[in-house]
N, C-alpha and C. Protein backbone atom coordinates (compact mmCIF):
# COMPACT_ATOMS: atom_id res chain seq x y z
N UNK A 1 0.83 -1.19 0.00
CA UNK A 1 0.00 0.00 0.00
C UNK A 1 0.88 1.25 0.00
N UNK A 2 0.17 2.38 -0.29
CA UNK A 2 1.45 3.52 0.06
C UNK A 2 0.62 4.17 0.38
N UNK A 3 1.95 5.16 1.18
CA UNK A 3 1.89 5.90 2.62
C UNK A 3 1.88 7.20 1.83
N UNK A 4 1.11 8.22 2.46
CA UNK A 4 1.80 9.87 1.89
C UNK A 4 2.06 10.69 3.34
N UNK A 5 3.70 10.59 3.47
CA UNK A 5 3.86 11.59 4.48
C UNK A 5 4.05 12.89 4.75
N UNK A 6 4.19 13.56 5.52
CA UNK A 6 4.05 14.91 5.27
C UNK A 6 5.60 15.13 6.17
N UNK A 7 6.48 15.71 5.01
CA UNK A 7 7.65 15.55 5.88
C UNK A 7 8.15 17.35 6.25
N UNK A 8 9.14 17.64 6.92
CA UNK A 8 9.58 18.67 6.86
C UNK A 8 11.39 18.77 7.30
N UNK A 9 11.72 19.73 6.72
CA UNK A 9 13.42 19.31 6.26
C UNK A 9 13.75 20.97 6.76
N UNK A 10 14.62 20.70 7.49
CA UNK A 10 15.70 21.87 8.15
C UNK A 10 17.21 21.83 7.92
N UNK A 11 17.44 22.81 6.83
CA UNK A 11 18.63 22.87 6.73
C UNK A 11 19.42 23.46 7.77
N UNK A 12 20.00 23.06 8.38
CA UNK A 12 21.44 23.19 9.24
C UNK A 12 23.01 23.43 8.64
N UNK A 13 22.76 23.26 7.31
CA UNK A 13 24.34 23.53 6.94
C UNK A 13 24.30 24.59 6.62
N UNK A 14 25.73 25.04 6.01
CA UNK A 14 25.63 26.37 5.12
C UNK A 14 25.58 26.82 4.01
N UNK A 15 24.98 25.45 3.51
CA UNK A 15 24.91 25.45 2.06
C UNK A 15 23.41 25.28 1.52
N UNK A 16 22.93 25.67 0.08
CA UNK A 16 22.18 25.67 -0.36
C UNK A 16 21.98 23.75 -0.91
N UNK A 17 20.32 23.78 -0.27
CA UNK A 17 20.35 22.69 -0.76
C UNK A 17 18.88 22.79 -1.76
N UNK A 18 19.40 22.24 -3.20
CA UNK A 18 18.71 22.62 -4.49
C UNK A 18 18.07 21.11 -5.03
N UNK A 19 17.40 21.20 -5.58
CA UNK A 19 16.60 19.96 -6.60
C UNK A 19 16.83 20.11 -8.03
N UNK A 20 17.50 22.12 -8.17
CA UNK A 20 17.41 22.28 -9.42
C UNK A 20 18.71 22.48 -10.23
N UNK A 21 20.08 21.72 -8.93
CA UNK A 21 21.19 21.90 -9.51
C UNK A 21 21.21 21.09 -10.75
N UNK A 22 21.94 21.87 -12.09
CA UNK A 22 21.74 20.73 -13.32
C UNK A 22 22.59 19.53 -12.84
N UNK A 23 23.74 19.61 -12.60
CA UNK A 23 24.50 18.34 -12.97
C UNK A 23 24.40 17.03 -11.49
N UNK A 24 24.01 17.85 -10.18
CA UNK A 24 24.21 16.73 -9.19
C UNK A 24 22.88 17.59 -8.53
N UNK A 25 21.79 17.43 -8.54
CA UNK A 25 20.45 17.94 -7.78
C UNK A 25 20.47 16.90 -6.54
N UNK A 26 19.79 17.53 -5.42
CA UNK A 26 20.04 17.06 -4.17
C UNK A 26 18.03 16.67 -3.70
N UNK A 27 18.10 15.73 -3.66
CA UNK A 27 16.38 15.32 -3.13
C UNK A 27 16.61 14.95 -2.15
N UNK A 28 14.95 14.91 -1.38
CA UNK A 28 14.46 14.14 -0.26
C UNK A 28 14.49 12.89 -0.81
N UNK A 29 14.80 12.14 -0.59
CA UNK A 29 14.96 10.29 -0.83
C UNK A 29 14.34 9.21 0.57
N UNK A 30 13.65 7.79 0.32
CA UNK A 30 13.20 7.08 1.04
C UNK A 30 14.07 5.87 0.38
N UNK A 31 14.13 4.93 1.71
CA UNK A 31 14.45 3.28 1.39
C UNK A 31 14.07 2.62 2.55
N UNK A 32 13.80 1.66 2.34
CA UNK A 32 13.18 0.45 3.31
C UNK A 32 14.27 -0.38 3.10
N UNK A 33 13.91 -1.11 5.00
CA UNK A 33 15.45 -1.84 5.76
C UNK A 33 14.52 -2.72 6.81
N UNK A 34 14.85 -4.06 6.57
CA UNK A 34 14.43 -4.75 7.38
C UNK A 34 14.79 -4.29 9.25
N UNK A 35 14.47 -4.74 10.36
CA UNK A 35 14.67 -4.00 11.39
C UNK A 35 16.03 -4.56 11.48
N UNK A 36 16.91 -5.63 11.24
CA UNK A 36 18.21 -5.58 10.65
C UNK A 36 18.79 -5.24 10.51
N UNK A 37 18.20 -3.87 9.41
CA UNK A 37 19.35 -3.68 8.62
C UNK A 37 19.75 -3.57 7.04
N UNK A 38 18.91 -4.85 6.50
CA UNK A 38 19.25 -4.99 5.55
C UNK A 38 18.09 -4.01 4.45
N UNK A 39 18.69 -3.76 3.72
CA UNK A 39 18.08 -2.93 2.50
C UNK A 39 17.05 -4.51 2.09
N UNK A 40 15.79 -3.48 1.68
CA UNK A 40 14.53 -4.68 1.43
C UNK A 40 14.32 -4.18 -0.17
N UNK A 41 14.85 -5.22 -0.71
CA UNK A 41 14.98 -5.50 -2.33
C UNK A 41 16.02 -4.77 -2.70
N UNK A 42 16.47 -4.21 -3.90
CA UNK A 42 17.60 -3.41 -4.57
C UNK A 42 17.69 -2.62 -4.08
N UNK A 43 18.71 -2.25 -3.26
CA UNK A 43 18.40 -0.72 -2.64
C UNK A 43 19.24 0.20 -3.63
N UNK A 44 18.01 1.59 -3.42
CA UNK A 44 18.22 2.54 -4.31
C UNK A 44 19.54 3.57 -4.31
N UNK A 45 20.90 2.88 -4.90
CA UNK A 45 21.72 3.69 -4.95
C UNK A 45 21.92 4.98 -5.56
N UNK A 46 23.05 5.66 -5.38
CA UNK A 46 23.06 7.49 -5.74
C UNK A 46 22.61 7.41 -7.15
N UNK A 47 23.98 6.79 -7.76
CA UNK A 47 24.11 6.86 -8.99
C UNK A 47 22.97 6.31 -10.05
N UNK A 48 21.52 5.46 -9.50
CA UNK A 48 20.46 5.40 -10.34
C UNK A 48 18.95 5.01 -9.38
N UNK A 49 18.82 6.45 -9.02
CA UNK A 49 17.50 6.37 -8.13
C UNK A 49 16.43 6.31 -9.01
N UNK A 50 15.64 5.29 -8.44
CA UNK A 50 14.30 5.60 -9.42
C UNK A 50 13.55 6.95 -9.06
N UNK A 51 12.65 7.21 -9.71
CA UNK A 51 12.08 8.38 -9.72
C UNK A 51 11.14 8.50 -8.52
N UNK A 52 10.62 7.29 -7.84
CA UNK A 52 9.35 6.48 -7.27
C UNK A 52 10.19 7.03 -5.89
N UNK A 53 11.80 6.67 -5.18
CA UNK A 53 12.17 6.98 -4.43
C UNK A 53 12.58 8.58 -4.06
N UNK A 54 12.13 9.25 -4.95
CA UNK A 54 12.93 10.66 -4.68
C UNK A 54 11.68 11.83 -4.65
N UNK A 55 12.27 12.57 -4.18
CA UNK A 55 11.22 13.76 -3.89
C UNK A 55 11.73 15.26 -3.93
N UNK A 56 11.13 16.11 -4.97
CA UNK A 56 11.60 17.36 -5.01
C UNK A 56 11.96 18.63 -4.01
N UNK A 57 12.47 18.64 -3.63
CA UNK A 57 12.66 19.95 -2.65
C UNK A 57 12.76 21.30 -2.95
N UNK A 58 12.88 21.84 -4.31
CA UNK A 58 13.04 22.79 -4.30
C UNK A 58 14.45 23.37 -4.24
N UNK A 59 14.44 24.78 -3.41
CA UNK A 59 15.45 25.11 -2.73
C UNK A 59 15.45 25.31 -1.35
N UNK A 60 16.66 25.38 -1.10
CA UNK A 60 16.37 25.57 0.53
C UNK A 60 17.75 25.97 1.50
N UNK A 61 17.56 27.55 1.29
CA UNK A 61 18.66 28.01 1.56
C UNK A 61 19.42 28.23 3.55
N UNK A 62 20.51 28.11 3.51
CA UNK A 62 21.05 27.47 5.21
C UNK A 62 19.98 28.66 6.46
N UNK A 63 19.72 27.61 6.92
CA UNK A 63 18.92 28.06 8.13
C UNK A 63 17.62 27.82 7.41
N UNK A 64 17.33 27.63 6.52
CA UNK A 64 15.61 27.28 6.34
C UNK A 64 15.42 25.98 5.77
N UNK A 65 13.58 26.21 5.65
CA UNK A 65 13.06 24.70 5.99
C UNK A 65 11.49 24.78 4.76
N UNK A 66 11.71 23.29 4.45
CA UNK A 66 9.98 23.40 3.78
C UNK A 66 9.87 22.17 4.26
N UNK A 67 8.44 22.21 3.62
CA UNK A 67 7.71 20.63 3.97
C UNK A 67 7.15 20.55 2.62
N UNK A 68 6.99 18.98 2.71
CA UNK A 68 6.63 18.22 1.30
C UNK A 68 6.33 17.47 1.23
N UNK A 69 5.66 16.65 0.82
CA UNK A 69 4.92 15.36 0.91
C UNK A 69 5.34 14.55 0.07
N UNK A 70 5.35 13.25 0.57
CA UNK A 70 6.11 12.52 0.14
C UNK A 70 4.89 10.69 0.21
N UNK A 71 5.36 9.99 -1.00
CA UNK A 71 4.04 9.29 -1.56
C UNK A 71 5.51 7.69 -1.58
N UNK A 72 5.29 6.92 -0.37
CA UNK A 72 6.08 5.38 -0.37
C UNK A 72 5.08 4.49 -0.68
N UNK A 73 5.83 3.88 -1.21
CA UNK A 73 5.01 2.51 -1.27
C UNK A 73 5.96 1.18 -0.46
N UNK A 74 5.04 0.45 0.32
CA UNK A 74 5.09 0.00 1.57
C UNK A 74 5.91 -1.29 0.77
N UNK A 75 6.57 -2.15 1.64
CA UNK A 75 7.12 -3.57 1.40
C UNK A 75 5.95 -4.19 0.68
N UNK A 76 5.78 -5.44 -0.17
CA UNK A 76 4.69 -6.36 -0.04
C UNK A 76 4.47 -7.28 0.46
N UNK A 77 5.50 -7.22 1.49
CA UNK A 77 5.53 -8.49 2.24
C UNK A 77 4.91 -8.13 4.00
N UNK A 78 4.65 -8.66 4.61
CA UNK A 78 4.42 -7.80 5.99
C UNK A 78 5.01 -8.58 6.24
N UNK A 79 5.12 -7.43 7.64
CA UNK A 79 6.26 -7.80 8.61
C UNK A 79 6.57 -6.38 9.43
N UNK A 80 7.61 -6.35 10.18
CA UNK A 80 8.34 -4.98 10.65
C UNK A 80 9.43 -4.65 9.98
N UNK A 81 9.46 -3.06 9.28
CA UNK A 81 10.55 -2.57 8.48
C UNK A 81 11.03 -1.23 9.43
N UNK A 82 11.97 -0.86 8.60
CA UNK A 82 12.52 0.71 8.86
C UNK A 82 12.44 1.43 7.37
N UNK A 83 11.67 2.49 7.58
CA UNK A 83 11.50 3.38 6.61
C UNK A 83 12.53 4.40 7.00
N UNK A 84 13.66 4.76 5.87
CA UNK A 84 14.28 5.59 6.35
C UNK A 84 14.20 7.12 5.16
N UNK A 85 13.80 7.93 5.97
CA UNK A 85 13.90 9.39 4.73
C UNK A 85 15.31 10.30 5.45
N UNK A 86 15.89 11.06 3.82
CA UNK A 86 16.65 11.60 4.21
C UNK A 86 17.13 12.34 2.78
N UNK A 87 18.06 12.82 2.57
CA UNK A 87 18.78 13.69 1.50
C UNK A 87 19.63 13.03 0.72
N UNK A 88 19.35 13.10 -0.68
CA UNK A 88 20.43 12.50 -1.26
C UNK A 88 20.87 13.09 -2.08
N UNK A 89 21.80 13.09 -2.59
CA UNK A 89 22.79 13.93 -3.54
C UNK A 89 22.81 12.95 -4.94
N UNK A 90 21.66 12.86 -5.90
CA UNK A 90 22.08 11.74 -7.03
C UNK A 90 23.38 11.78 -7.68
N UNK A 91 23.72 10.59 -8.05
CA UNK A 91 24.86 10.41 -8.34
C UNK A 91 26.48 10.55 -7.06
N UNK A 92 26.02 10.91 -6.10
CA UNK A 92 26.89 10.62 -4.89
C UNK A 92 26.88 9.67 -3.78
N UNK A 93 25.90 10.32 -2.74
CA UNK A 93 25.71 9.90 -1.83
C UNK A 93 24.60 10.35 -1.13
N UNK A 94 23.87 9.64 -0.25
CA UNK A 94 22.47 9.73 0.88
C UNK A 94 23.56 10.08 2.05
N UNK A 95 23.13 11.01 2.53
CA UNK A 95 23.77 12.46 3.64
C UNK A 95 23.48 11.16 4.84
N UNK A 96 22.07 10.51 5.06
CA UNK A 96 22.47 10.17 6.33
C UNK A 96 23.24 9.01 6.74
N UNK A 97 23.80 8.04 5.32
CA UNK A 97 25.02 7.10 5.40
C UNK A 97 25.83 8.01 6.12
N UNK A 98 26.12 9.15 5.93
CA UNK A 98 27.09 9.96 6.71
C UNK A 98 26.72 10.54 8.06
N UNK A 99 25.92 10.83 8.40
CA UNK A 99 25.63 11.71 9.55
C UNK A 99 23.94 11.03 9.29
N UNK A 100 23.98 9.82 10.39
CA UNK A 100 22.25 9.23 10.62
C UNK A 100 21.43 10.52 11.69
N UNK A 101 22.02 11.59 12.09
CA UNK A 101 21.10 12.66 12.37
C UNK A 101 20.41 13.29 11.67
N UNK A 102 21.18 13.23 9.60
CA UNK A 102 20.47 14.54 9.20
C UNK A 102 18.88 13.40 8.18
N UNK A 103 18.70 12.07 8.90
CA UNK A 103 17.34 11.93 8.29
C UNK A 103 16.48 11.06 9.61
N UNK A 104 15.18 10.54 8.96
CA UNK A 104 14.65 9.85 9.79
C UNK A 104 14.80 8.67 9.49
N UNK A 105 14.71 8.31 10.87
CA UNK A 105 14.43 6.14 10.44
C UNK A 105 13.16 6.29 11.37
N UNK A 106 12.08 5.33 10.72
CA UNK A 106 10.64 5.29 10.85
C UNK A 106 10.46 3.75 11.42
N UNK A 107 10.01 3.12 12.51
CA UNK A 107 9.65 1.79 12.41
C UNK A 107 8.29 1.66 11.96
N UNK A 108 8.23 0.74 10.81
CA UNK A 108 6.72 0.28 10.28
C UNK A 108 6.35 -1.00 10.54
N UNK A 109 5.21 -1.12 10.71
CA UNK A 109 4.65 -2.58 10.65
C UNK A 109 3.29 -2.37 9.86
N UNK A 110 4.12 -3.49 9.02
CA UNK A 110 3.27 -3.92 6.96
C UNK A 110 2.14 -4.67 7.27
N UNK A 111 0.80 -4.70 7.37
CA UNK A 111 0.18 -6.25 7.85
C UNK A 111 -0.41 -6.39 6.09
């Protein structure tokens, strides 16, 4: 089933964080993780996010914040997962592999 959350994102750095940089745009991003650990199916790396995992932000210059809604679609398997949202930089890296403060981890239970 999918979820639509209503998220909201506070920049803390000092940098501009954009959706509309051409060559490396920076989104809100989701992935599901068994309570484990483990990434649940292919997990969505930098370098080829589907479109389904990512979410526009806009801009969002240091010290400010938007909110945005954001549309997952759940495991199909039930059980207990971790939904994790956070920032990703396509083609680099998801910010909270680096610093698990700057996203959320969500516990779900799929029935």
């Amino acid at each position: 089933s999918e979820l639509d959350l209503k998220v909201e994102i506070h920049n803390n750095s000092p940098f501009w964080l954009s959706s509309n940089y051409p060559a490396i745009p920076i989104f809100c991003g989701h992935r599901w993780f068994t309570t484990d650990g483990v990434a649940v199916g292919a997990p969505p790396h930098p370098h080829a996010l589907p479109s389904d995992n990512t979410h526009d932000l806009g801009e969002i210059p240091p010290g400010g914040r938007t909110s945005l809604a954001c549309r997952v679609l759940a495991p199909s398997d039930a059980g207990d997962y971790v939904l994790r949202l956070g920032i990703v930089q396509t083609q680099y890296l998801w910010i909270d592999d680096i610093d698990e403060a700057s996203g959320a981890r969500v516990r779900v239970h799929v029935v």
